[in-house]
PDB file of N, CA and C in Angstrom:
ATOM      1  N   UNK A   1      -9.261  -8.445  -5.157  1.00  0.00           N
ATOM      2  CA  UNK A   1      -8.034  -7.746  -4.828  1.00  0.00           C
ATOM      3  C   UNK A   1      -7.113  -8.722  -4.101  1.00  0.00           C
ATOM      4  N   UNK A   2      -5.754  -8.758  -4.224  1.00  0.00           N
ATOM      5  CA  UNK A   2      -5.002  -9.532  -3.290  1.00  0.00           C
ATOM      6  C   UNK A   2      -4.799  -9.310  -2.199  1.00  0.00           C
ATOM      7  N   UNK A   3      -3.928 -10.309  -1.394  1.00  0.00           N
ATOM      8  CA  UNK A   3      -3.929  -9.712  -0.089  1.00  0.00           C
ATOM      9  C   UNK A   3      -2.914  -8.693  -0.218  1.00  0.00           C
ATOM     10  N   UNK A   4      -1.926  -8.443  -0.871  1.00  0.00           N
ATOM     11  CA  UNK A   4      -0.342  -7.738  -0.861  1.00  0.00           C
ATOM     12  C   UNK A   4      -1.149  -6.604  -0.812  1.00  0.00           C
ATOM     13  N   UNK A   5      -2.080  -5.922  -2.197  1.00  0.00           N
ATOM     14  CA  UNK A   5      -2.857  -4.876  -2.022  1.00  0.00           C
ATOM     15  C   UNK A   5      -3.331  -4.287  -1.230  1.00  0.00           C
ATOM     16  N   UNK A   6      -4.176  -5.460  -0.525  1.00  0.00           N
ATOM     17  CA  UNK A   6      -5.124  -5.045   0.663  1.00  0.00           C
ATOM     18  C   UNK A   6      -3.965  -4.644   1.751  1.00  0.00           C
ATOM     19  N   UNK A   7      -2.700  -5.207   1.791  1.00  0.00           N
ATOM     20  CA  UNK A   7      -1.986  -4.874   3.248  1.00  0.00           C
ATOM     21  C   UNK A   7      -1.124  -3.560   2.757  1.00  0.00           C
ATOM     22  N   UNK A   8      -1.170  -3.037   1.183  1.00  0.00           N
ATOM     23  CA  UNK A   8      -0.703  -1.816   0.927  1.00  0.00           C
ATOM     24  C   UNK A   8      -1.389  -1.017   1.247  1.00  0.00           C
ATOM     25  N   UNK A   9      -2.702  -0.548   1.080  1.00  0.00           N
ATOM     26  CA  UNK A   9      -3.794  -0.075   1.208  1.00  0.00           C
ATOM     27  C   UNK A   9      -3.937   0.091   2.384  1.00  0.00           C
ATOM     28  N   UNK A  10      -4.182  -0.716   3.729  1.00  0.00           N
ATOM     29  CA  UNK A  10      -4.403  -0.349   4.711  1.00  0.00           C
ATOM     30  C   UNK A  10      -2.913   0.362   5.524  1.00  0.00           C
ATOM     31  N   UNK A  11      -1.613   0.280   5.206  1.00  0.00           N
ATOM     32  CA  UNK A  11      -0.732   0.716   5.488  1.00  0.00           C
ATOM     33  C   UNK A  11      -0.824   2.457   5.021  1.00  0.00           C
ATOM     34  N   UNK A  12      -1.541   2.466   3.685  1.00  0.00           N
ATOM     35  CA  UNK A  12      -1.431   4.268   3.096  1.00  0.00           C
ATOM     36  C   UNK A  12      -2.349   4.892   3.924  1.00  0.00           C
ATOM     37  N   UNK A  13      -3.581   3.755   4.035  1.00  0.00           N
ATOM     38  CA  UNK A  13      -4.537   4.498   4.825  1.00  0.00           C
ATOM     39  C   UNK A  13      -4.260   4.629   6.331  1.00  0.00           C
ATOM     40  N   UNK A  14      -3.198   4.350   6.924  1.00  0.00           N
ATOM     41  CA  UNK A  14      -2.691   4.363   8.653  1.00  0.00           C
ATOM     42  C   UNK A  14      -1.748   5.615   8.473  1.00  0.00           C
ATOM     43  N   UNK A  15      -1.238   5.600   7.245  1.00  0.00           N
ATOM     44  CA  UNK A  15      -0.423   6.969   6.947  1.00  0.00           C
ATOM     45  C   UNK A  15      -0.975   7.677   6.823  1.00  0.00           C
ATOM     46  N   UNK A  16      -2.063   7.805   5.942  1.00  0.00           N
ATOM     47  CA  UNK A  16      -2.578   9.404   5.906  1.00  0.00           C
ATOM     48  C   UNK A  16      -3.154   9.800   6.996  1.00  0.00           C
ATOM     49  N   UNK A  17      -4.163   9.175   7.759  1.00  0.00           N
ATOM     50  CA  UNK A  17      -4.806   8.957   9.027  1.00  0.00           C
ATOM     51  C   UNK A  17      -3.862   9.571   9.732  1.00  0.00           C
ATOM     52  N   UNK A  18      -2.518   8.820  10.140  1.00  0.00           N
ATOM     53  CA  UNK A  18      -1.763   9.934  11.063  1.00  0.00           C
ATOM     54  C   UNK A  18      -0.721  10.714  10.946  1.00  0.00           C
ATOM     55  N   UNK A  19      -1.005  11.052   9.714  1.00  0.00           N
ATOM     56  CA  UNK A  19       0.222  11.826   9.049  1.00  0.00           C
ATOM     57  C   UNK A  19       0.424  13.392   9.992  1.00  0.00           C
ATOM     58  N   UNK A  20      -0.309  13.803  10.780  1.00  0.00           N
ATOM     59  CA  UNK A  20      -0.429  15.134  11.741  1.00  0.00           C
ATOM     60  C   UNK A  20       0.314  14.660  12.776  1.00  0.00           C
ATOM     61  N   UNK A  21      -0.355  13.368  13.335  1.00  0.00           N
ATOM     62  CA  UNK A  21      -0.017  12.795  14.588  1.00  0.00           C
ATOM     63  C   UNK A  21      -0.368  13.437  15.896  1.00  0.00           C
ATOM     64  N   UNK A  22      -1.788  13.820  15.377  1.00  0.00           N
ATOM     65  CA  UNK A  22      -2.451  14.647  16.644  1.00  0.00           C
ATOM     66  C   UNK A  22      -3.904  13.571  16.804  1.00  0.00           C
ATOM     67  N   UNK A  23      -3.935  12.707  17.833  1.00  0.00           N
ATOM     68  CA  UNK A  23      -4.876  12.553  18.309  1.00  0.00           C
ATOM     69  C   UNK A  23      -6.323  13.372  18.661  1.00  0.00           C
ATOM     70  N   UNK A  24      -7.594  12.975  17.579  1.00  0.00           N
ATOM     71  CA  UNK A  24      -8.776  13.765  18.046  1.00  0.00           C
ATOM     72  C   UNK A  24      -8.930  13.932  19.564  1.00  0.00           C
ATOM     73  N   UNK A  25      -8.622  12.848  20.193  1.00  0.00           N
ATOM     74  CA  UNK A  25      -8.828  13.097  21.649  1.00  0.00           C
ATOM     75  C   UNK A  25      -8.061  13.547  22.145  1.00  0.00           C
ATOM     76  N   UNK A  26      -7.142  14.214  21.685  1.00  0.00           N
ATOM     77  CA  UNK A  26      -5.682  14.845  22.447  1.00  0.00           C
ATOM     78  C   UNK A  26      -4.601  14.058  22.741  1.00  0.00           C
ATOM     79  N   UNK A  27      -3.725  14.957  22.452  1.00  0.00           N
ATOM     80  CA  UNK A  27      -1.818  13.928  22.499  1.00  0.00           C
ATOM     81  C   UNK A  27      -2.039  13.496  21.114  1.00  0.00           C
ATOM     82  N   UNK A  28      -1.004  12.609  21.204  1.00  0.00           N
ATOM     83  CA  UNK A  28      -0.073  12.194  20.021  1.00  0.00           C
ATOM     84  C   UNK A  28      -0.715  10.651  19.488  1.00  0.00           C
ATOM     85  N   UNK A  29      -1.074  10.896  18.047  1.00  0.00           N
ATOM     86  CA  UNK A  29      -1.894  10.062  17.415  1.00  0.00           C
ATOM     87  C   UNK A  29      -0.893   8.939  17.107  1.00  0.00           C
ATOM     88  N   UNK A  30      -0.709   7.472  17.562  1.00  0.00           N
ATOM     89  CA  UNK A  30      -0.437   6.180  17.058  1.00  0.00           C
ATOM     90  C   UNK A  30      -1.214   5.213  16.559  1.00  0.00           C
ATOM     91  N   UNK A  31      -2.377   5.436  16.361  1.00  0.00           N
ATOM     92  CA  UNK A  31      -3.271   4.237  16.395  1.00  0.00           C
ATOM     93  C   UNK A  31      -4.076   4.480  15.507  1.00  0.00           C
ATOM     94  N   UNK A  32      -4.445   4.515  13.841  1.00  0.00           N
ATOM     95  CA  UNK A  32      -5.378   4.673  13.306  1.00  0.00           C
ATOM     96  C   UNK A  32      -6.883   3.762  13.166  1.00  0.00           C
ATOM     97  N   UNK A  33      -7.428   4.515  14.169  1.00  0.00           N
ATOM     98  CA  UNK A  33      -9.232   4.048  14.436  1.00  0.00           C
ATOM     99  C   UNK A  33     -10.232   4.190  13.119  1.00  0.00           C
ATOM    100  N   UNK A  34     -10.814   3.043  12.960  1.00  0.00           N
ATOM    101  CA  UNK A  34     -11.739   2.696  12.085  1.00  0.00           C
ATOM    102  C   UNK A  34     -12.850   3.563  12.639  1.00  0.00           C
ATOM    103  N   UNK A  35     -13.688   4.241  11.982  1.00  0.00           N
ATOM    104  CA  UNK A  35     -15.098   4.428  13.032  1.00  0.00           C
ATOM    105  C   UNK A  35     -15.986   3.052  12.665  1.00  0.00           C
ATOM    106  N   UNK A  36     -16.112   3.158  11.185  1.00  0.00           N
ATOM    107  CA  UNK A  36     -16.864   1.818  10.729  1.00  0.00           C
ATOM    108  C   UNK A  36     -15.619   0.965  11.084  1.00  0.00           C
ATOM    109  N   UNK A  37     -16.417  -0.267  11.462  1.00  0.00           N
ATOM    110  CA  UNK A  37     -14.835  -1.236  11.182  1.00  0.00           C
ATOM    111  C   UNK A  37     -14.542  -1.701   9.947  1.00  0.00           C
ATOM    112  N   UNK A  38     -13.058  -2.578   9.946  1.00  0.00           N
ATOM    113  CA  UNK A  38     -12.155  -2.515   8.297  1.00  0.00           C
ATOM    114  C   UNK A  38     -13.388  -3.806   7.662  1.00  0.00           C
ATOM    115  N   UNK A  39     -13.820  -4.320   8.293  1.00  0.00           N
ATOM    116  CA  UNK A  39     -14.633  -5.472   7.460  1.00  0.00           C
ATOM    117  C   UNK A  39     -15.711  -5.110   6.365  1.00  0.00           C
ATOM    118  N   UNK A  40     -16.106  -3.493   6.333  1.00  0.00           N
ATOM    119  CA  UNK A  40     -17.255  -3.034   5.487  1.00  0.00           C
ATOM    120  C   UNK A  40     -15.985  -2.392   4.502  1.00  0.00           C
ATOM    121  N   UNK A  41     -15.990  -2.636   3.499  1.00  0.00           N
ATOM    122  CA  UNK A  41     -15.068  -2.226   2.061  1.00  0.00           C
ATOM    123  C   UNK A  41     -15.327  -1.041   1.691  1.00  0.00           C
ATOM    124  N   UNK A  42     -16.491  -0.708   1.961  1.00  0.00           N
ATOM    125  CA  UNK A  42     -16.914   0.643   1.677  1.00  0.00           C
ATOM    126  C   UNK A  42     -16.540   1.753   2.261  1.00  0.00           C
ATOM    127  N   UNK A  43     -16.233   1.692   3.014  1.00  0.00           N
ATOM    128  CA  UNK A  43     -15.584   2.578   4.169  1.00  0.00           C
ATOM    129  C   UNK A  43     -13.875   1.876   4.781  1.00  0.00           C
ATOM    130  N   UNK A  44     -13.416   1.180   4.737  1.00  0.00           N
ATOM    131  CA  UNK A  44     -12.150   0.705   4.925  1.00  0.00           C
ATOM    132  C   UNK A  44     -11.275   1.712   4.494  1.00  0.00           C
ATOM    133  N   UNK A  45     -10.883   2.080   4.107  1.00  0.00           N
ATOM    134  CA  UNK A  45     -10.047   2.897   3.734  1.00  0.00           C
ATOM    135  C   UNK A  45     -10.495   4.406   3.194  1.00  0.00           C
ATOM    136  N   UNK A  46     -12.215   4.962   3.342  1.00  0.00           N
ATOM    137  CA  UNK A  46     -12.347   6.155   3.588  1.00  0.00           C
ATOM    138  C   UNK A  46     -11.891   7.131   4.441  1.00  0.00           C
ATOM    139  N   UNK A  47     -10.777   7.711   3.726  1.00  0.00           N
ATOM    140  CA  UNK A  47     -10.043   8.696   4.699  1.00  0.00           C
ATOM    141  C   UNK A  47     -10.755   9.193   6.252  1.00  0.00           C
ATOM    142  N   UNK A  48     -12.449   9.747   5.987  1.00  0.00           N
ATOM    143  CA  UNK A  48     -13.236  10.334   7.202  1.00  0.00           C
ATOM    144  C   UNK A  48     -13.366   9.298   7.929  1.00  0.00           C
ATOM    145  N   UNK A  49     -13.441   7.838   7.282  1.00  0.00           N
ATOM    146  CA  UNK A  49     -13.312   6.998   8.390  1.00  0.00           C
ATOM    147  C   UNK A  49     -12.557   6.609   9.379  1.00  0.00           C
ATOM    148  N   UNK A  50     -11.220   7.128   8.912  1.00  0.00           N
ATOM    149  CA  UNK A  50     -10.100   7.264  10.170  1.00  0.00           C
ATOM    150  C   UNK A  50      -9.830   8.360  11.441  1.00  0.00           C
ATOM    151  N   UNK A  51      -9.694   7.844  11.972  1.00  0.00           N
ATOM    152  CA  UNK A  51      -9.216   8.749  13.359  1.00  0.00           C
ATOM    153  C   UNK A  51      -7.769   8.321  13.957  1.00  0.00           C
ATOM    154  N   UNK A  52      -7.135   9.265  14.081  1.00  0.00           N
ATOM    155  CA  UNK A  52      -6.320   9.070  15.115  1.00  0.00           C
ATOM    156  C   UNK A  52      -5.967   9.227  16.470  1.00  0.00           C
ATOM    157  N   UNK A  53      -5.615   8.270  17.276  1.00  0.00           N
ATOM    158  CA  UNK A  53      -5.712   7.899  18.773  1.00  0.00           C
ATOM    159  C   UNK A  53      -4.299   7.594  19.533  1.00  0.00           C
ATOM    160  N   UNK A  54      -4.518   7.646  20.690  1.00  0.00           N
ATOM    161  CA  UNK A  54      -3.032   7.144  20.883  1.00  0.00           C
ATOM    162  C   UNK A  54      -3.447   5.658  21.552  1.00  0.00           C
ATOM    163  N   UNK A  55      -2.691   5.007  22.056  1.00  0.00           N
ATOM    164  CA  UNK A  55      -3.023   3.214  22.163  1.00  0.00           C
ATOM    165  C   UNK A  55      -4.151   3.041  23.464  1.00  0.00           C
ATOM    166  N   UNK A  56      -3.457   3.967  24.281  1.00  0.00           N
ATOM    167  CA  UNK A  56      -4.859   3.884  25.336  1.00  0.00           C
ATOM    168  C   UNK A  56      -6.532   4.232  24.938  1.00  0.00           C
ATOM    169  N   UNK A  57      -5.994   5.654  24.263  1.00  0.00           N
ATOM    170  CA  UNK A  57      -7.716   5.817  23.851  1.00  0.00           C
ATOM    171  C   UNK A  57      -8.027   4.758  22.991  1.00  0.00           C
ATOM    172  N   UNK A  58      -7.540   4.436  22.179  1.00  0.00           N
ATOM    173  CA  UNK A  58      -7.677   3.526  20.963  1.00  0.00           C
ATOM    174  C   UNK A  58      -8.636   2.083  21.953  1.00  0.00           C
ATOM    175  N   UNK A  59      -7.800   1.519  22.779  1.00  0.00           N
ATOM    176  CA  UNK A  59      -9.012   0.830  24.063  1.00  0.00           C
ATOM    177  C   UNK A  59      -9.822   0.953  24.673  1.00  0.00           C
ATOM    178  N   UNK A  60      -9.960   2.146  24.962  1.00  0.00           N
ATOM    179  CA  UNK A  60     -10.850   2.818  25.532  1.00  0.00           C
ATOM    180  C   UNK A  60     -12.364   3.328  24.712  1.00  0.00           C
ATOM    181  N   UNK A  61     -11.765   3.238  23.575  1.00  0.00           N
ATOM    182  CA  UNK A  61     -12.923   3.540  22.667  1.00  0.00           C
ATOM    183  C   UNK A  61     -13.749   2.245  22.429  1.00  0.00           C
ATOM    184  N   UNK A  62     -13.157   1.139  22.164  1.00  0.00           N
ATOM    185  CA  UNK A  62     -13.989  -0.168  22.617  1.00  0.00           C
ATOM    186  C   UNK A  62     -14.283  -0.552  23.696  1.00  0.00           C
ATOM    187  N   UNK A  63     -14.182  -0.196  24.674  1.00  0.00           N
ATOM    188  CA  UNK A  63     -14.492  -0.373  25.704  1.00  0.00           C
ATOM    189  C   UNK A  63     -15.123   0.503  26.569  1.00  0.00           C
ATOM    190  N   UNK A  64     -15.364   1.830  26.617  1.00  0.00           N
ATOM    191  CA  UNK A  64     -15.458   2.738  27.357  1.00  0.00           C
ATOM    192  C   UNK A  64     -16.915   3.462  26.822  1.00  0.00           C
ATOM    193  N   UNK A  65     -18.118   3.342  26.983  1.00  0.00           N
ATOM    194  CA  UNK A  65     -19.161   4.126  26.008  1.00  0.00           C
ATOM    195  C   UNK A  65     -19.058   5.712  26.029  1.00  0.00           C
ATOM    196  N   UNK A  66     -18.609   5.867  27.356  1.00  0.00           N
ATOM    197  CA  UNK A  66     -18.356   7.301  27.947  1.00  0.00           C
ATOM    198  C   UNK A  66     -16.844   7.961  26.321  1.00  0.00           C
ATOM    199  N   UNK A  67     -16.258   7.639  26.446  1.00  0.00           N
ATOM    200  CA  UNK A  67     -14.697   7.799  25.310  1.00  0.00           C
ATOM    201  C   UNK A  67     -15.902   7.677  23.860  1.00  0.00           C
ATOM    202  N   UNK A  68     -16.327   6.779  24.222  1.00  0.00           N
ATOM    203  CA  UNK A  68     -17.135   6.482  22.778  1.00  0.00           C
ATOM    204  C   UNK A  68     -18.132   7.559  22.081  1.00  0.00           C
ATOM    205  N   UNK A  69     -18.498   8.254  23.263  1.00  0.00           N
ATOM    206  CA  UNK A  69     -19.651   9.793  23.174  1.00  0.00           C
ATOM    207  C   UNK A  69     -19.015  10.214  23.007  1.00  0.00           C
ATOM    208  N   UNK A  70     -17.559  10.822  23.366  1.00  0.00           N
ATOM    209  CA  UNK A  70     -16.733  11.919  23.291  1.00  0.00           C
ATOM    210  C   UNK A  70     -16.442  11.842  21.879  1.00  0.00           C
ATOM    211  N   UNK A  71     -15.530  10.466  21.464  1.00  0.00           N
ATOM    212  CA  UNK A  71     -15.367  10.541  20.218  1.00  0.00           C
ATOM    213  C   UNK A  71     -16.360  10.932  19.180  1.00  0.00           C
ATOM    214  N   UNK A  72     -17.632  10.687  19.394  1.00  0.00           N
ATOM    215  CA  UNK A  72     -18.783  10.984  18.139  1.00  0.00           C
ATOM    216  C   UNK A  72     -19.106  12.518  18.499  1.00  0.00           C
ATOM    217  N   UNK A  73     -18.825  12.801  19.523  1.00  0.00           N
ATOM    218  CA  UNK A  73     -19.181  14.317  19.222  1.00  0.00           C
ATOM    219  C   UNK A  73     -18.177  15.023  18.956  1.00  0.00           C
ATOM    220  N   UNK A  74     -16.936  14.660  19.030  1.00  0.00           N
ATOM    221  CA  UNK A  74     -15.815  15.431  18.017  1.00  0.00           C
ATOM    222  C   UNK A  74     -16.196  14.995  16.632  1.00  0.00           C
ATOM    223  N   UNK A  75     -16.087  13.592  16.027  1.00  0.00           N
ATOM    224  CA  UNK A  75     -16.776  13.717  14.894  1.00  0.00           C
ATOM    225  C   UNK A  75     -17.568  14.463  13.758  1.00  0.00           C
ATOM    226  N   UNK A  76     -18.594  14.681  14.774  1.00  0.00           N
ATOM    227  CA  UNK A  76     -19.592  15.576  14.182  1.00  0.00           C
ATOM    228  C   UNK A  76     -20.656  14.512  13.354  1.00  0.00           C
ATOM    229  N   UNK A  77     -22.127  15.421  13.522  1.00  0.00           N
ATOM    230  CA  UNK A  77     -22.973  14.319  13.164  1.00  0.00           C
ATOM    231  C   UNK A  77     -22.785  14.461  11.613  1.00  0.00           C
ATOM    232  N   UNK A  78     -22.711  15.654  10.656  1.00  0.00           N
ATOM    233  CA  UNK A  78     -22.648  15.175   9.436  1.00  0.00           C
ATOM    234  C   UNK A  78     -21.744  14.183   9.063  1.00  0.00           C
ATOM    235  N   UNK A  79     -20.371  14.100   9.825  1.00  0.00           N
ATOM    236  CA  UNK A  79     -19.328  12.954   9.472  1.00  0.00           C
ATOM    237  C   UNK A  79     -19.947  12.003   9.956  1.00  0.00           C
ATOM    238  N   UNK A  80     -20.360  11.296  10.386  1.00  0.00           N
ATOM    239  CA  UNK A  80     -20.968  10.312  11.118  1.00  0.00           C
ATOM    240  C   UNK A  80     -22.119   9.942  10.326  1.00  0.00           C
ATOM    241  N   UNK A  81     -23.197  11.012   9.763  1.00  0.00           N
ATOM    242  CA  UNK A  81     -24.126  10.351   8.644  1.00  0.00           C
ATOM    243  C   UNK A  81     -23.087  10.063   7.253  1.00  0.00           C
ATOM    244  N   UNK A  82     -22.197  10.718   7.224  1.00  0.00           N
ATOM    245  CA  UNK A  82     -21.579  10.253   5.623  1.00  0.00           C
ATOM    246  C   UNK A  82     -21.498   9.231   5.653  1.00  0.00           C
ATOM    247  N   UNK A  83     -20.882   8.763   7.284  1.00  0.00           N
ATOM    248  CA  UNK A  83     -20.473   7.308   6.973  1.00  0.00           C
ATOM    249  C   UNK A  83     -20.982   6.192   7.097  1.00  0.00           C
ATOM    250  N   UNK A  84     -21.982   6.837   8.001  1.00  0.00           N
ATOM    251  CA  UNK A  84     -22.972   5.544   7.843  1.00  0.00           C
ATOM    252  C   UNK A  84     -23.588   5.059   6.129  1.00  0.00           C
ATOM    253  N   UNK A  85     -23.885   6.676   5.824  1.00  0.00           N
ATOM    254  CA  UNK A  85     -24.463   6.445   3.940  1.00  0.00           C
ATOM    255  C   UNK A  85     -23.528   5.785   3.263  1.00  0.00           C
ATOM    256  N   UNK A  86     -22.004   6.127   3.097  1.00  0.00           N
ATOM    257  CA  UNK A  86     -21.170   5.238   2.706  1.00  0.00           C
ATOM    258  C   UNK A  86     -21.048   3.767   2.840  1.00  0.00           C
ATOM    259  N   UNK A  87     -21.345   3.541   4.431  1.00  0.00           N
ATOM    260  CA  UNK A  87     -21.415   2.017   4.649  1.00  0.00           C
ATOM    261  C   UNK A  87     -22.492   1.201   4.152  1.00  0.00           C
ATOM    262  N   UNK A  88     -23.089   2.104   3.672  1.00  0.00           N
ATOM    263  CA  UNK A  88     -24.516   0.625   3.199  1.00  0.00           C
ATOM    264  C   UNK A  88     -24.222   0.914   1.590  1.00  0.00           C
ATOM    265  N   UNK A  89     -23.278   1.457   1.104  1.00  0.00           N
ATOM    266  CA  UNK A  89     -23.092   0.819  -0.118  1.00  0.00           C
ATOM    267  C   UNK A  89     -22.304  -0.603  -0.602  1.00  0.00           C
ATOM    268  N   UNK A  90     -23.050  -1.152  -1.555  1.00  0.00           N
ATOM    269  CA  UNK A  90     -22.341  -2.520  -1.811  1.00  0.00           C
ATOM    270  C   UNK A  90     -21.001  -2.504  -2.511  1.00  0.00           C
ATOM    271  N   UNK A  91     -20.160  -2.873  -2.175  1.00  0.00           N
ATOM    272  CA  UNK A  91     -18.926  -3.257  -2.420  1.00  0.00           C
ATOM    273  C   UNK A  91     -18.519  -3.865  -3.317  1.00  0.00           C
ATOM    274  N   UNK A  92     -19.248  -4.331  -4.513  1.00  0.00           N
ATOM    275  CA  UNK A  92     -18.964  -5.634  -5.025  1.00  0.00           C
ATOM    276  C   UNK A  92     -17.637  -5.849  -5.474  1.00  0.00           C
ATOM    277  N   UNK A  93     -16.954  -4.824  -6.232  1.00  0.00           N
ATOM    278  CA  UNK A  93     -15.819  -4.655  -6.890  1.00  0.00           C
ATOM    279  C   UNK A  93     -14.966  -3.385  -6.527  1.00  0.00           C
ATOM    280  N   UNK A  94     -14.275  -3.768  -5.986  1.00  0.00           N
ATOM    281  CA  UNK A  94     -12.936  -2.273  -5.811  1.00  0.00           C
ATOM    282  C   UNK A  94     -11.847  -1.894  -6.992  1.00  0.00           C
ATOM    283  N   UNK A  95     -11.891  -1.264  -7.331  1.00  0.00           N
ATOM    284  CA  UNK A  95     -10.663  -0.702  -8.298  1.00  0.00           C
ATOM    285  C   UNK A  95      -9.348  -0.042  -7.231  1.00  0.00           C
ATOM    286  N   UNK A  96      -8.377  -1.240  -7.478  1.00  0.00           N
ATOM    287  CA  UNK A  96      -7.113  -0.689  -6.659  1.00  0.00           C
ATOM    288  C   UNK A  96      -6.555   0.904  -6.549  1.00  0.00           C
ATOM    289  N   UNK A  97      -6.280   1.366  -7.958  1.00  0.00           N
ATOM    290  CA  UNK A  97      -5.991   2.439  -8.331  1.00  0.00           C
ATOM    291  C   UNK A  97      -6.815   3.610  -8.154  1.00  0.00           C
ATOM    292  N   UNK A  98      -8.203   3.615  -7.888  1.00  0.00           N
ATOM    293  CA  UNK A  98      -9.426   4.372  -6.787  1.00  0.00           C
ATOM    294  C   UNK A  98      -8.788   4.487  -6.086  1.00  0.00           C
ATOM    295  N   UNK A  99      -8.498   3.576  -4.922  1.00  0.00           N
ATOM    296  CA  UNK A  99      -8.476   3.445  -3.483  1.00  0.00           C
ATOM    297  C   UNK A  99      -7.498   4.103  -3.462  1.00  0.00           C
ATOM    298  N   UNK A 100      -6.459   3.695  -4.035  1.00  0.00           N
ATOM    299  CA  UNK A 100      -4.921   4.913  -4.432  1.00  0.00           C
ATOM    300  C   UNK A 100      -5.207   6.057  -4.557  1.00  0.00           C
ATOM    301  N   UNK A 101      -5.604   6.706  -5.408  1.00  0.00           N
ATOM    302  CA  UNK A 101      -5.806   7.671  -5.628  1.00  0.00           C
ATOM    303  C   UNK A 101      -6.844   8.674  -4.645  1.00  0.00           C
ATOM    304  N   UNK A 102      -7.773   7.864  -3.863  1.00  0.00           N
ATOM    305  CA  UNK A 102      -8.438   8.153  -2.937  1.00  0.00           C
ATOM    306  C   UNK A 102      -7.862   8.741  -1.854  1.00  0.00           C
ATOM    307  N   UNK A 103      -6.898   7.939  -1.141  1.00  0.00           N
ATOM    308  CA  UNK A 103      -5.690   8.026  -0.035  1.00  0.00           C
ATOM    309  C   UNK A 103      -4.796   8.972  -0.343  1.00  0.00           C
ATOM    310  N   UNK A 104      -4.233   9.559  -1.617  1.00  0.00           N
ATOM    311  CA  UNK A 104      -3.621  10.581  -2.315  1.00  0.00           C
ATOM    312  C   UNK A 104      -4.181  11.698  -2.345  1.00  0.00           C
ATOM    313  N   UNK A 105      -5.240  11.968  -1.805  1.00  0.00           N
ATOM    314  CA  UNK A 105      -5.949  13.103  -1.923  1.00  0.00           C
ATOM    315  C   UNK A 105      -6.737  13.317  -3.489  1.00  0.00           C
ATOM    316  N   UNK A 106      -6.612  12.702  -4.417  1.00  0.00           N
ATOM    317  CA  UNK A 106      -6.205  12.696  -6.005  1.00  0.00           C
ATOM    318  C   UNK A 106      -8.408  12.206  -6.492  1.00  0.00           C
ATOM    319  N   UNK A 107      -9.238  12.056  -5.412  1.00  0.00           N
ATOM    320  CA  UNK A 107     -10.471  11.535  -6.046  1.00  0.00           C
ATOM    321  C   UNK A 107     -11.304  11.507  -4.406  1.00  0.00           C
ATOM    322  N   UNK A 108     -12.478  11.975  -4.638  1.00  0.00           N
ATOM    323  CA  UNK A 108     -13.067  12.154  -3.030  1.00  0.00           C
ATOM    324  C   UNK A 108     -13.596  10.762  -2.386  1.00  0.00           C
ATOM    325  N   UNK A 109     -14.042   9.570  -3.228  1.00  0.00           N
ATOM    326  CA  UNK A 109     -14.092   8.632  -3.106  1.00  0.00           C
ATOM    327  C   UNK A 109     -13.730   7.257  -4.006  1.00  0.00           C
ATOM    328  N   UNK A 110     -13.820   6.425  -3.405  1.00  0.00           N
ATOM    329  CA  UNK A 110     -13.227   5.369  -4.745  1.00  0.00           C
ATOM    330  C   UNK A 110     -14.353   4.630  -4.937  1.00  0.00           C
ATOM    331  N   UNK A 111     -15.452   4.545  -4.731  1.00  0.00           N
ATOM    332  CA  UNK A 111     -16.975   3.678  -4.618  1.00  0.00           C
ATOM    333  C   UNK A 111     -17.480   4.350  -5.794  1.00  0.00           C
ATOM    334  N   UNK A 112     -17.877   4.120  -7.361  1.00  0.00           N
ATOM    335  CA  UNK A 112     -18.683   4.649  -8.025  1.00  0.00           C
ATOM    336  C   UNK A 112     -19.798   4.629  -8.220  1.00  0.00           C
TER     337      UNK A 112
END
């Protein structure tokens, strides 16, 4: 994939993420949080993988283990096993137009 892609892609996925603009932790969502981080492909741009935060929590969640419990138990543990199951799939090849269509609401995942 190119990079232009990859920086489209993560831009749709910061949009949909805070398209409410309600922070899980309360207030006003700016900051779309990875739970997995963006480096696993498999989850990068899985919608459940986003959260929205505002800039403080968004630090606080790396830093804070206490913010870090809170966040996983809003989560919820079934979201939290999806994504772990999601993350150990291999990545080898992405189809752009998946991932599109993924972020569109338009396909539940883009990993076949």
């Amino acid at each position: 994939m190119k990079k232009a892609q990859i920086k489209k892609l993560d831009r749709l996925f910061q949009q949909q993420v805070l398209k409410n603009r309600v922070s899980v932790l309360g207030g006003i969502a700016v900051v779309a949080h990875h739970f997995i981080g963006r480096s696993n492909l498999a989850t990068r741009w899985y919608l459940p993988n986003g959260v929205g935060l505002s800039h403080n929590q968004h630090q606080s969640v790396h830093s804070d283990t206490q913010i870090k419990q809170i966040l996983d138990t809003r989560l919820g543990k079934e979201r939290i096993a999806d994504l772990y199951q999601k993350s150990n799939i291999i990545a080898d090849y992405l189809y752009y137009d998946f991932i599109v269509e993924h972020l569109m609401g338009e396909r539940e995942y883009y990993i076949m």
